[in-house]
Protein backbone atom coordinates (compact mmCIF):
# COMPACT_ATOMS: atom_id res chain seq x y z
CA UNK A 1 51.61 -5.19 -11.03
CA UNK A 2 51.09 -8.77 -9.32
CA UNK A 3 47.46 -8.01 -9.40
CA UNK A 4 47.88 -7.37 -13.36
CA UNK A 5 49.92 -10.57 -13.60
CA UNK A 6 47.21 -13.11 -11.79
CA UNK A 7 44.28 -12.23 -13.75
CA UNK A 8 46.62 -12.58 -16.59
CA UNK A 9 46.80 -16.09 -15.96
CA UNK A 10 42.99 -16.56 -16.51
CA UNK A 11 41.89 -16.23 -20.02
CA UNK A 12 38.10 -14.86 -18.84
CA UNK A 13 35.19 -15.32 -16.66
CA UNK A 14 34.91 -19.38 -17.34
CA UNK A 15 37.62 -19.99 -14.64
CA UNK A 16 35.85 -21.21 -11.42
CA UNK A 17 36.35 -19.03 -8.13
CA UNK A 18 37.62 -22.03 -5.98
CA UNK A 19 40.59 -22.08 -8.83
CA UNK A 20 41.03 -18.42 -7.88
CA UNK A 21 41.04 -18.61 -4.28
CA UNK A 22 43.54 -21.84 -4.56
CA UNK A 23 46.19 -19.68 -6.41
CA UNK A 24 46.06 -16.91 -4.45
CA UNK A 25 46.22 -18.27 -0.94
CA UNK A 26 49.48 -20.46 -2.46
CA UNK A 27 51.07 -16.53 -3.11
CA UNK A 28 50.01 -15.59 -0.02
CA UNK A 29 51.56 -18.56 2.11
CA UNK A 30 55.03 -18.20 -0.35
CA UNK A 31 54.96 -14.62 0.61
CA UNK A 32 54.45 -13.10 -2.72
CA UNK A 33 51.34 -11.71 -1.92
CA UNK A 34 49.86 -9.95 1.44
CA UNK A 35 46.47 -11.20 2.13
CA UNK A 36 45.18 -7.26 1.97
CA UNK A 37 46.58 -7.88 -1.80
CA UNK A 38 44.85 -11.34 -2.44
CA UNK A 39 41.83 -9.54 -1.14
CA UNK A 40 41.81 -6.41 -3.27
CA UNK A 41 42.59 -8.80 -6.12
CA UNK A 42 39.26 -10.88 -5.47
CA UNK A 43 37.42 -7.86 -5.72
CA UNK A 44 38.52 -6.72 -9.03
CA UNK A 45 38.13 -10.52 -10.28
CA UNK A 46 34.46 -10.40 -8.51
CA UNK A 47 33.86 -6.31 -9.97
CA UNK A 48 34.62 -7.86 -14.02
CA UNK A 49 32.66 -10.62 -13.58
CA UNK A 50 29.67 -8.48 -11.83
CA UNK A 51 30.06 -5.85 -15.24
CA UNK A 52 31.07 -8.70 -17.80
CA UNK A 53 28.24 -10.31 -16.84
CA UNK A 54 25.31 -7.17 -16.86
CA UNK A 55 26.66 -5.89 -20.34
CA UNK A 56 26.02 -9.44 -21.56
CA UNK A 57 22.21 -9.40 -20.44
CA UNK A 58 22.00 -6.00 -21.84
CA UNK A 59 23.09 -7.22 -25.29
CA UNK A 60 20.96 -9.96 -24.92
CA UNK A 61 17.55 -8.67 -23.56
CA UNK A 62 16.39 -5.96 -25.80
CA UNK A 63 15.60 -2.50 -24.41
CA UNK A 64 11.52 -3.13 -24.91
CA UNK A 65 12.09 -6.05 -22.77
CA UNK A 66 14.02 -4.37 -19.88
CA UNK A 67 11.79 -1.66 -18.89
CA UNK A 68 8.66 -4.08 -18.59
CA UNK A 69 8.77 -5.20 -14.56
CA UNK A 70 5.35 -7.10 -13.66
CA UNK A 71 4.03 -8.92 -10.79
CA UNK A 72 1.00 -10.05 -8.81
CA UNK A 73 -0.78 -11.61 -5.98
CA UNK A 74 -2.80 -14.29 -5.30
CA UNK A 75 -5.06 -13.89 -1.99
CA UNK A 76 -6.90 -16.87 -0.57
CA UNK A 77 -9.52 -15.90 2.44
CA UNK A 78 -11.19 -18.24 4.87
CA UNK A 79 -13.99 -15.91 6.70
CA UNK A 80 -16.58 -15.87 9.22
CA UNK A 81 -18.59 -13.35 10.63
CA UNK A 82 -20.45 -13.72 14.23
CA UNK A 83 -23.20 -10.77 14.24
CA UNK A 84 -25.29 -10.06 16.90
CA UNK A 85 -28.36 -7.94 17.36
CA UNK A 86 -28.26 -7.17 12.88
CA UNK A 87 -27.73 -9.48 10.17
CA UNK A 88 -27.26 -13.26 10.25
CA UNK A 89 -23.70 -15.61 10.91
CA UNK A 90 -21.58 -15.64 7.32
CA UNK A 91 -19.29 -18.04 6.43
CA UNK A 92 -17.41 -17.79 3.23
CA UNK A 93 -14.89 -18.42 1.01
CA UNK A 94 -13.30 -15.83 -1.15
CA UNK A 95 -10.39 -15.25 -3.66
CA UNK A 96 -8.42 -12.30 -4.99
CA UNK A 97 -6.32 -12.28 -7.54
CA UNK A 98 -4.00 -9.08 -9.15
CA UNK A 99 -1.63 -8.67 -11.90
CA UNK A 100 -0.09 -5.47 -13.84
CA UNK A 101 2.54 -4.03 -15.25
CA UNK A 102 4.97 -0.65 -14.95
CA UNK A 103 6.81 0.28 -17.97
CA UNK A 104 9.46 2.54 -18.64
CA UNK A 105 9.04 5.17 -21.63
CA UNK A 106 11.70 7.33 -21.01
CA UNK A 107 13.47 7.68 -18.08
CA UNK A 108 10.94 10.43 -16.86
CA UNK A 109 7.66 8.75 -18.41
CA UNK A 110 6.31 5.55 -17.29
CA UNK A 111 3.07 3.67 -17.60
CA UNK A 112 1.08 1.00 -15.56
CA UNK A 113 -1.80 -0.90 -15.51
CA UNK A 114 -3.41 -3.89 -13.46
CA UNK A 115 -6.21 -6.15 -13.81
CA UNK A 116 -7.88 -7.57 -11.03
CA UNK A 117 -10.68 -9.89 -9.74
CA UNK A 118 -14.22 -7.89 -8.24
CA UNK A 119 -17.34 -6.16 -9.38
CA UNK A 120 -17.84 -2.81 -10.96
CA UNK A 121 -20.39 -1.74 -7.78
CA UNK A 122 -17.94 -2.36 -5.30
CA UNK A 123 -15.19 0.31 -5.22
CA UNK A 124 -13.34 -1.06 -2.05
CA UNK A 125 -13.40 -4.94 -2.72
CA UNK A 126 -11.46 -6.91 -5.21
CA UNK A 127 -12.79 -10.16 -3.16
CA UNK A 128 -15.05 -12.84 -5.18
CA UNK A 129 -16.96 -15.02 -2.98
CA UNK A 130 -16.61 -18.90 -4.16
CA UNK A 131 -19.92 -19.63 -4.14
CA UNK A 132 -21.10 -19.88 -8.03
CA UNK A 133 -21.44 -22.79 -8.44
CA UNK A 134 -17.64 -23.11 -10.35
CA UNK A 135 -18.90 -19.90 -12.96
CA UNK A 136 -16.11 -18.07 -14.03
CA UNK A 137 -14.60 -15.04 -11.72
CA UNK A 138 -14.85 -11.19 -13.62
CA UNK A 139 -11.53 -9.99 -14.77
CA UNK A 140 -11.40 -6.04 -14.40
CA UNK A 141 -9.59 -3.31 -15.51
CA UNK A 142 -8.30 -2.18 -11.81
CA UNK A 143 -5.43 0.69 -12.17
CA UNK A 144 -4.04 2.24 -15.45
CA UNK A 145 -2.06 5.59 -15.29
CA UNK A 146 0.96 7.46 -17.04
CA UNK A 147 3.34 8.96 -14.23
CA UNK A 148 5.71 12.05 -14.98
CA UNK A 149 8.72 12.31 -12.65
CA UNK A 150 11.04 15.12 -13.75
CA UNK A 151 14.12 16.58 -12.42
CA UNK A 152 13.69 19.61 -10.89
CA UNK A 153 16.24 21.75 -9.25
CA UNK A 154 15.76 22.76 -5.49
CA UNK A 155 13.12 19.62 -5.28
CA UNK A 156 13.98 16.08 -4.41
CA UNK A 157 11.00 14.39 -5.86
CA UNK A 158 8.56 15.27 -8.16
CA UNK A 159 5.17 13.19 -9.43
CA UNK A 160 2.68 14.02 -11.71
CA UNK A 161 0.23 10.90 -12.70
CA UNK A 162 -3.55 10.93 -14.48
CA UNK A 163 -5.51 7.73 -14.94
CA UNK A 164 -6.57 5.23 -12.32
CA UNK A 165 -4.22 5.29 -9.37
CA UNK A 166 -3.12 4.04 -6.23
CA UNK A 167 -3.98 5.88 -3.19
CA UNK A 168 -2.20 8.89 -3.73
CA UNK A 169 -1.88 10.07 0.24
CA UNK A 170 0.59 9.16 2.83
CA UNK A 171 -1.52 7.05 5.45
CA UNK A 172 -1.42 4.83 8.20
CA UNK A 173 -4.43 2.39 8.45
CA UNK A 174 -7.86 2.42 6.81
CA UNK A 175 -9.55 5.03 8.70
CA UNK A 176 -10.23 6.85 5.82
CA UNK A 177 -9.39 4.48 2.60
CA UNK A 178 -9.65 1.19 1.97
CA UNK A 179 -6.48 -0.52 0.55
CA UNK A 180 -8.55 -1.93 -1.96
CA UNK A 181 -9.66 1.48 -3.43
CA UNK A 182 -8.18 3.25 -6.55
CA UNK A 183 -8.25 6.99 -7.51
CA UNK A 184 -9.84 8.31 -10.78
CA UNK A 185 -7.96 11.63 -11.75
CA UNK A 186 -4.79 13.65 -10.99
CA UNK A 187 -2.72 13.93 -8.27
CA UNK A 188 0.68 15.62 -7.66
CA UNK A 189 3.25 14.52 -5.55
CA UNK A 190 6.72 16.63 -4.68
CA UNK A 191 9.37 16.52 -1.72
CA UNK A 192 12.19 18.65 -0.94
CA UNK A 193 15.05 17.67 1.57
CA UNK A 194 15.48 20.37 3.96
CA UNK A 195 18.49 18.65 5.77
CA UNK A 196 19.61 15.56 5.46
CA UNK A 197 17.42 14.51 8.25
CA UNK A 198 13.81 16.51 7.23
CA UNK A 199 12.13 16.28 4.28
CA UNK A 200 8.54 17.98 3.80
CA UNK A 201 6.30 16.52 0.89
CA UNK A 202 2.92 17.31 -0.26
CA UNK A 203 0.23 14.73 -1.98
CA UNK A 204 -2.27 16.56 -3.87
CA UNK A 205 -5.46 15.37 -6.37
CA UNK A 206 -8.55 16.17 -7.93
CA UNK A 207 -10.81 13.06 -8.41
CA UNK A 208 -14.37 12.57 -10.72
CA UNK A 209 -16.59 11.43 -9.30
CA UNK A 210 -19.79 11.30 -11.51
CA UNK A 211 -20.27 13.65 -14.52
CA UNK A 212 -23.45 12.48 -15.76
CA UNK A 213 -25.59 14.43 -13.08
CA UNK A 214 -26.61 17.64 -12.78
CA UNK A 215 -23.73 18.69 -11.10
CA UNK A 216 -20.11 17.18 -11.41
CA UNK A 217 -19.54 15.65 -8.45
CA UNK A 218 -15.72 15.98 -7.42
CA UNK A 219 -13.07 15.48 -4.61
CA UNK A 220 -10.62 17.91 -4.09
CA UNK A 221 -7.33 16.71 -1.96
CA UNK A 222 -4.57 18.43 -0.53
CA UNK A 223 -1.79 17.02 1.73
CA UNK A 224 1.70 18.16 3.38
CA UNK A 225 3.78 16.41 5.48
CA UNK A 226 7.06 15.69 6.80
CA UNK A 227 9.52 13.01 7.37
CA UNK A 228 12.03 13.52 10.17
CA UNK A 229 15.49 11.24 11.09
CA UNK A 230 16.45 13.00 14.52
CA UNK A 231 19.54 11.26 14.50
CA UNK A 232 21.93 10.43 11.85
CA UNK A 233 22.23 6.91 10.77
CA UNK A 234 25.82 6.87 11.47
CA UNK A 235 25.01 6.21 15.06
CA UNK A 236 25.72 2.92 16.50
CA UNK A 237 22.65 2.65 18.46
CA UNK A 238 20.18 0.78 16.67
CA UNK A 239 17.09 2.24 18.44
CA UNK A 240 18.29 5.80 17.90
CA UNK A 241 19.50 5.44 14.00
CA UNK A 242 16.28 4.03 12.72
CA UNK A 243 14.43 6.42 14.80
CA UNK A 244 11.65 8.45 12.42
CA UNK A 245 9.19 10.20 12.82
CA UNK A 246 6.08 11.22 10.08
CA UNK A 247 3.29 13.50 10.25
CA UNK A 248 0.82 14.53 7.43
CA UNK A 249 -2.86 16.44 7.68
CA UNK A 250 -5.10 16.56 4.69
CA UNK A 251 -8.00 18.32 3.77
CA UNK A 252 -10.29 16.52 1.46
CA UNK A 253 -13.35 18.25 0.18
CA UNK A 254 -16.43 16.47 -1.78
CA UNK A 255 -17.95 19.02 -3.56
CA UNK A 256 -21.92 18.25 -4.75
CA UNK A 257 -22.04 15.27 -3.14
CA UNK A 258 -25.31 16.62 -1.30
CA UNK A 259 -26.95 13.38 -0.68
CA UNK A 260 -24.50 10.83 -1.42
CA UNK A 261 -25.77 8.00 -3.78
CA UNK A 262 -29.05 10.08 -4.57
CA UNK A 263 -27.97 11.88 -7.71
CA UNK A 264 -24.77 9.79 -8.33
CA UNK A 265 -25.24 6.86 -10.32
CA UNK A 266 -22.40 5.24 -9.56
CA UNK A 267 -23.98 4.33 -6.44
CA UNK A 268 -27.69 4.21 -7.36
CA UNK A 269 -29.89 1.09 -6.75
CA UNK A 270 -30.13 -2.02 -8.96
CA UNK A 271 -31.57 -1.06 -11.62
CA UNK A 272 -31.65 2.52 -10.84
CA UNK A 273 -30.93 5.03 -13.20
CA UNK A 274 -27.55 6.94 -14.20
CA UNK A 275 -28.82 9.71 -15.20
CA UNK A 276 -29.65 12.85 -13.34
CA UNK A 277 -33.07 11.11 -11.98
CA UNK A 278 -32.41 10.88 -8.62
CA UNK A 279 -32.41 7.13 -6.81
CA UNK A 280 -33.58 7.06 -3.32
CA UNK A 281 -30.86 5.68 -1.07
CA UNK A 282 -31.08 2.87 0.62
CA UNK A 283 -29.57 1.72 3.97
CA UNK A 284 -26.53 -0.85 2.85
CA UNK A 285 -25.88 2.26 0.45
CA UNK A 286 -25.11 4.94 2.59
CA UNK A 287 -22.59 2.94 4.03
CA UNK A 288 -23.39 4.26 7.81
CA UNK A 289 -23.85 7.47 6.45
CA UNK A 290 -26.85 9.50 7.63
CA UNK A 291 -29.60 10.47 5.06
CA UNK A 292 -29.36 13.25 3.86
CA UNK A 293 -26.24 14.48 4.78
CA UNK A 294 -25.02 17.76 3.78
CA UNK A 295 -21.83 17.76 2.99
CA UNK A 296 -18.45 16.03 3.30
CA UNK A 297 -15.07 18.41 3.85
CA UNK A 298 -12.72 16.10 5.71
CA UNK A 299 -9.73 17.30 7.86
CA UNK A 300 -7.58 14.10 8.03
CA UNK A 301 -4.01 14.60 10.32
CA UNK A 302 -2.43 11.21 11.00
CA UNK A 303 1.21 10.24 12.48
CA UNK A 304 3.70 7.42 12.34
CA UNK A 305 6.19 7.18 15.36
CA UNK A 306 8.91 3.65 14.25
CA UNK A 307 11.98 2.12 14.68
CA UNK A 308 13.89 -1.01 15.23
CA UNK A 309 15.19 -3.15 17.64
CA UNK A 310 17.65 -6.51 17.38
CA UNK A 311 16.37 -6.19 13.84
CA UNK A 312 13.29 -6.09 14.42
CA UNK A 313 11.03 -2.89 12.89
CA UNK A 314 7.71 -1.25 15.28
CA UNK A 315 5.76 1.28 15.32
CA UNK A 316 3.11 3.62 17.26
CA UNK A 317 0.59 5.15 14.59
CA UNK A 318 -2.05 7.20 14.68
CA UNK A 319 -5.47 8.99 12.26
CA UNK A 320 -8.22 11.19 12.84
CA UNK A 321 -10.80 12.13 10.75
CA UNK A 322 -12.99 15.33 10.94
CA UNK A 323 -16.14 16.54 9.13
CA UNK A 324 -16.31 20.35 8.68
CA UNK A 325 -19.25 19.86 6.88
CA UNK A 326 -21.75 18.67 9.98
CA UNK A 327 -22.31 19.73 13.15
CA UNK A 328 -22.01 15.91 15.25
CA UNK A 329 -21.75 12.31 14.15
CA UNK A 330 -18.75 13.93 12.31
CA UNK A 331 -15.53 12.48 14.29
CA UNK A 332 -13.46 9.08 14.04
CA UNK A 333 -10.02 8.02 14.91
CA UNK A 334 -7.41 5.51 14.76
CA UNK A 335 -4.78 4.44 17.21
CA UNK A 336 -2.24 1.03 17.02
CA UNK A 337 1.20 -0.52 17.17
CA UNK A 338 2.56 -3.03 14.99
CA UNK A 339 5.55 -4.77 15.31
CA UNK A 340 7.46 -7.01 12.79
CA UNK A 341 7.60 -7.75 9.35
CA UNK A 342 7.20 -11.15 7.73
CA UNK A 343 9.87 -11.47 4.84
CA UNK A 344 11.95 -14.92 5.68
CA UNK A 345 10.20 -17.90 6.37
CA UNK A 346 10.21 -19.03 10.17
CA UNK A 347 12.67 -16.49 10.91
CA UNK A 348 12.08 -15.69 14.63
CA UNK A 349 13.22 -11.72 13.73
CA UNK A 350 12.18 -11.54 10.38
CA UNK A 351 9.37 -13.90 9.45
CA UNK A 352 6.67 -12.54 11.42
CA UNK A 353 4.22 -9.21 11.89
CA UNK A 354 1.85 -8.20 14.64
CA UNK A 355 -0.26 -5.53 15.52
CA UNK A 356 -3.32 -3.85 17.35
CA UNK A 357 -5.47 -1.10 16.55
CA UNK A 358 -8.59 0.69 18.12
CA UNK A 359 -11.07 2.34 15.67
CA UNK A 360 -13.88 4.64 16.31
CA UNK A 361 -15.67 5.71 13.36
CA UNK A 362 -18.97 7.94 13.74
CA UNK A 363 -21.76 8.02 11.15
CA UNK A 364 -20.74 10.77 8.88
CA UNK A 365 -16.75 11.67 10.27
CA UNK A 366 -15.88 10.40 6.38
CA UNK A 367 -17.38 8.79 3.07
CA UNK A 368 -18.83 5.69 4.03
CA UNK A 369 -18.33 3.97 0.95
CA UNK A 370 -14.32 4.84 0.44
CA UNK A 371 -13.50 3.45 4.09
CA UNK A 372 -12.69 -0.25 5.45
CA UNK A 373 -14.93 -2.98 3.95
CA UNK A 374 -14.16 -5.35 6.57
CA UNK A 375 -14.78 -3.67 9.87
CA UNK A 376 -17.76 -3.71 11.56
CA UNK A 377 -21.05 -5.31 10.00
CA UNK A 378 -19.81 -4.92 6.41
CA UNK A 379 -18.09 -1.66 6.57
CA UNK A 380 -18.35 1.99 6.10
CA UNK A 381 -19.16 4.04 9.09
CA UNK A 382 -20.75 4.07 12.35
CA UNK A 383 -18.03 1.20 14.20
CA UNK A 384 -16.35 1.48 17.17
CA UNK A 385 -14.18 -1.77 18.22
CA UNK A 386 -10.90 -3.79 18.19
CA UNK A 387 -8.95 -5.16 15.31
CA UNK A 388 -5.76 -7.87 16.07
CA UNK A 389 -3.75 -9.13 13.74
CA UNK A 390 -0.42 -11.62 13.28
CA UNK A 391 1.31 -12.23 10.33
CA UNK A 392 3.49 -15.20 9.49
CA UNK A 393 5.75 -16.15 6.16
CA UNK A 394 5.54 -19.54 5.74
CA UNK A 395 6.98 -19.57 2.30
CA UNK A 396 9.37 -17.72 -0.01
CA UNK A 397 7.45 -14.33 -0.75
CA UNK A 398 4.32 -16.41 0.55
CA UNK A 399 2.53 -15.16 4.01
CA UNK A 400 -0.04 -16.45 6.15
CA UNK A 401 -2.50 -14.02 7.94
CA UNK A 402 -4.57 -14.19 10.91
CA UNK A 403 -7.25 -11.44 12.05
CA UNK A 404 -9.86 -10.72 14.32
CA UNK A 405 -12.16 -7.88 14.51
CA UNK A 406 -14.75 -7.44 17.26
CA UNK A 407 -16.75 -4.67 16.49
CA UNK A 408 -20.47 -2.69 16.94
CA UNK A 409 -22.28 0.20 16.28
CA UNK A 410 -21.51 3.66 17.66
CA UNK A 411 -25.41 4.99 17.12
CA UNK A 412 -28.34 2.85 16.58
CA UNK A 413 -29.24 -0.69 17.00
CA UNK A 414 -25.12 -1.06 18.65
CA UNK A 415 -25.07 -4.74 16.50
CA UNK A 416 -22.18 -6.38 17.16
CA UNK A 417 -19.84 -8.30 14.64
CA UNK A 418 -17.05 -10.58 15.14
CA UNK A 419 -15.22 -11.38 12.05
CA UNK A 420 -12.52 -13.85 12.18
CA UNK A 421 -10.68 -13.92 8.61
CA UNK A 422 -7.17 -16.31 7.35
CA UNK A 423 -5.80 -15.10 4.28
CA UNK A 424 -2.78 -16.88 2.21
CA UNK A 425 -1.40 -14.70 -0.04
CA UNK A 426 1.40 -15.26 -2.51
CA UNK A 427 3.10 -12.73 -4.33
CA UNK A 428 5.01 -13.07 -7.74
């Protein structure tokens, strides 16, 4: 009843806070109010104003407008690359820049796209080298989907997306995929909660290739997993709440990809020819890839180990790849920790990142040219070496990155490369 009378006394949402707070702390020392009152009666004033305040923007902003969200980046790269024994010293300048869309049909229907700097060759790179002599930078078309997520009873998450897509797998580094690479096709993605600390998912796709061959090449993808919380977040150990632990394998199978690059135009020389004349190969094509290769049918298990500590989130991960499909050259893995993450500016817990990994990556243990651009002497396969990293924001939603690689081949000429590379990027 005294709670009903106060906010009687203010005619609506106009009335500052400090006015509030004076009133009600002059009840409290009278004695007409207990300060467990004043406080309940702060949070009702707080609650209208919250809801007063939302149903206003929703009369105001119409629905069309409300289910758009966008955003971007801007990437700014300083990089230079020390090769020894292949190749000559590069020093460039490069700039990436990304900006899309999600929008909400229905509350089950949504679609996306992006556009984004690179070139249509170069499925793992959305860099553009400044060094045209100020010509303009190519604007692409770089993801563009329509993503189904109904409810469905006994599941806890269902996704079913076509178009041009994010990687669709759960993954730890870029043993396998660059995180520049997007995903023609399907894929399916569903989870179930099997206690409140287990869940089990599966990612699944199928992926064109190139249809104007003689055979459709394809990659078929399958993926199960599971998250597990092996203590309940109740716990006041901070170690022990945010304990979790993630494990996936995958089985990824290119199917008439016989010689890659020979029959697929998509990756046939300059000038070659899209059709289903063959185009012989060259090195920087094959992407560390042995000519002639039969066959790529990839078993891919990885693993995620993290926490936290005096606010501070790390992790131990793991990857290894495995070609069925050959008898050697057919093995890589992945192992690192990272610790960190670089959200506040200059905040000693939360405004930096760091981590380490090791990578070994033989000739044909995946397809060269889906895997990390930037190790080794231009990416791909056949790398073995070292990769640091340290993160730091400097700015609201603004970070500034430091990495080193020092790499070299696993078979061959064993060329080494170190690449040292500083990247700004701002997001918005």
């Amino acid at each position: 009843m005294v709670g009903a009378f106060v906010l009687s006394c203010f005619p609506g949402a106009a009335w500052a806070e400090s006015d509030v707070d004076i009133l009600l702390n002059k009840l409290v020392e009278k004695g007409v109010l207990s300060g467990v009152e004043a406080g309940q009666i702060r949070r009702e004033i707080s609650d209208g104003k919250e809801a007063h305040s939302k149903q206003i923007a929703k009369d105001l902003v119409p629905d069309s407008s409300r289910n758009w969200r966008w955003s971007g980046d801007l990437r700014l790269r300083e990089e230079y690359r020390n090769r020894t024994g292949s190749g000559t010293d590069t020093n460039r300048q490069r700039i990436r820049f990304r900006y899309g869309f999600e929008a909400k049909v229905t509350d089950a229907l949504k679609v996306g796209a992006r556009l984004a700097t690179g070139s249509t060759t170069d499925a793992v790179s959305t860099n553009q080298t400044l060094n045209t002599a100020f010509n303009h930078k190519p604007i692409l078309l770089d993801r563009a989907f329509v993503a189904y997520t109904p409810e469905i009873s006994g599941l806890t998450d269902t996704r079913l997306a076509g178009g041009i897509l994010e990687t669709p797998f759960w993954w730890v580094g870029p043993l396998v995929w660059d995180e520049d690479l997007n995903f023609d096709g399907l894929t399916m993605h569903v989870a179930k909660d099997l206690t409140p600390m287990a869940t089990v998912f599966t990612n699944d796709g199928l992926f064109v290739l190139q249809s104007d061959v003689n055979e459709t090449a394809n990659l078929w993808s399958a993926q199960g997993g599971v998250t597990i919380k092996p203590f309940p977040t109740e716990l006041e150990n901070e170690l022990e709440k945010n304990l979790k632990l993630t494990a996936a394998v995958a089985y990824h199978d290119y199917q008439n990809v016989t010689n890659p690059f020979s029959e697929n135009g998509a990756f046939a020389q300059a000038g070659g020819s899209s059709s289903t004349a063959a185009a012989t190969p060259t090195t920087a094509q094959l992407k560390g890839n042995s000519a002639g290769v039969a066959d790529f049918n990839l078993l891919n298990p990885n693993f995620e180990i993290a926490s936290q500590y005096a606010d501070i989130p790390f992790s131990l991960f793991g990857d290894w790849v495995h070609n069925t499909g050959v008898s050697e050259s057919g093995n890589g893995f992945m192992i690192g920790v990272k610790a960190g993450k670089a959200r506040i500016p200059f905040d000693l817990r939360k405004g930096w990142e760091a981590g380490y990994y090791f990578e070994r990556l033989e000739p044909d243990a995946t397809f060269g040219p889906f895997t990390d651009s930037d190790f080794g002497n231009g990416g791909g396969t056949n790398h073995r070496g070292h990769v640091y990293w340290v993160k730091l924001a400097t700015l609201k939603n603004s970070v500034l990155q430091l990495k080193y690689s020092n790499t070299r081949q696993v078979v061959g000429t064993k060329a080494n490369a170190d690449t040292f590379q500083t990247d700004w990027v701002t997001k918005f």
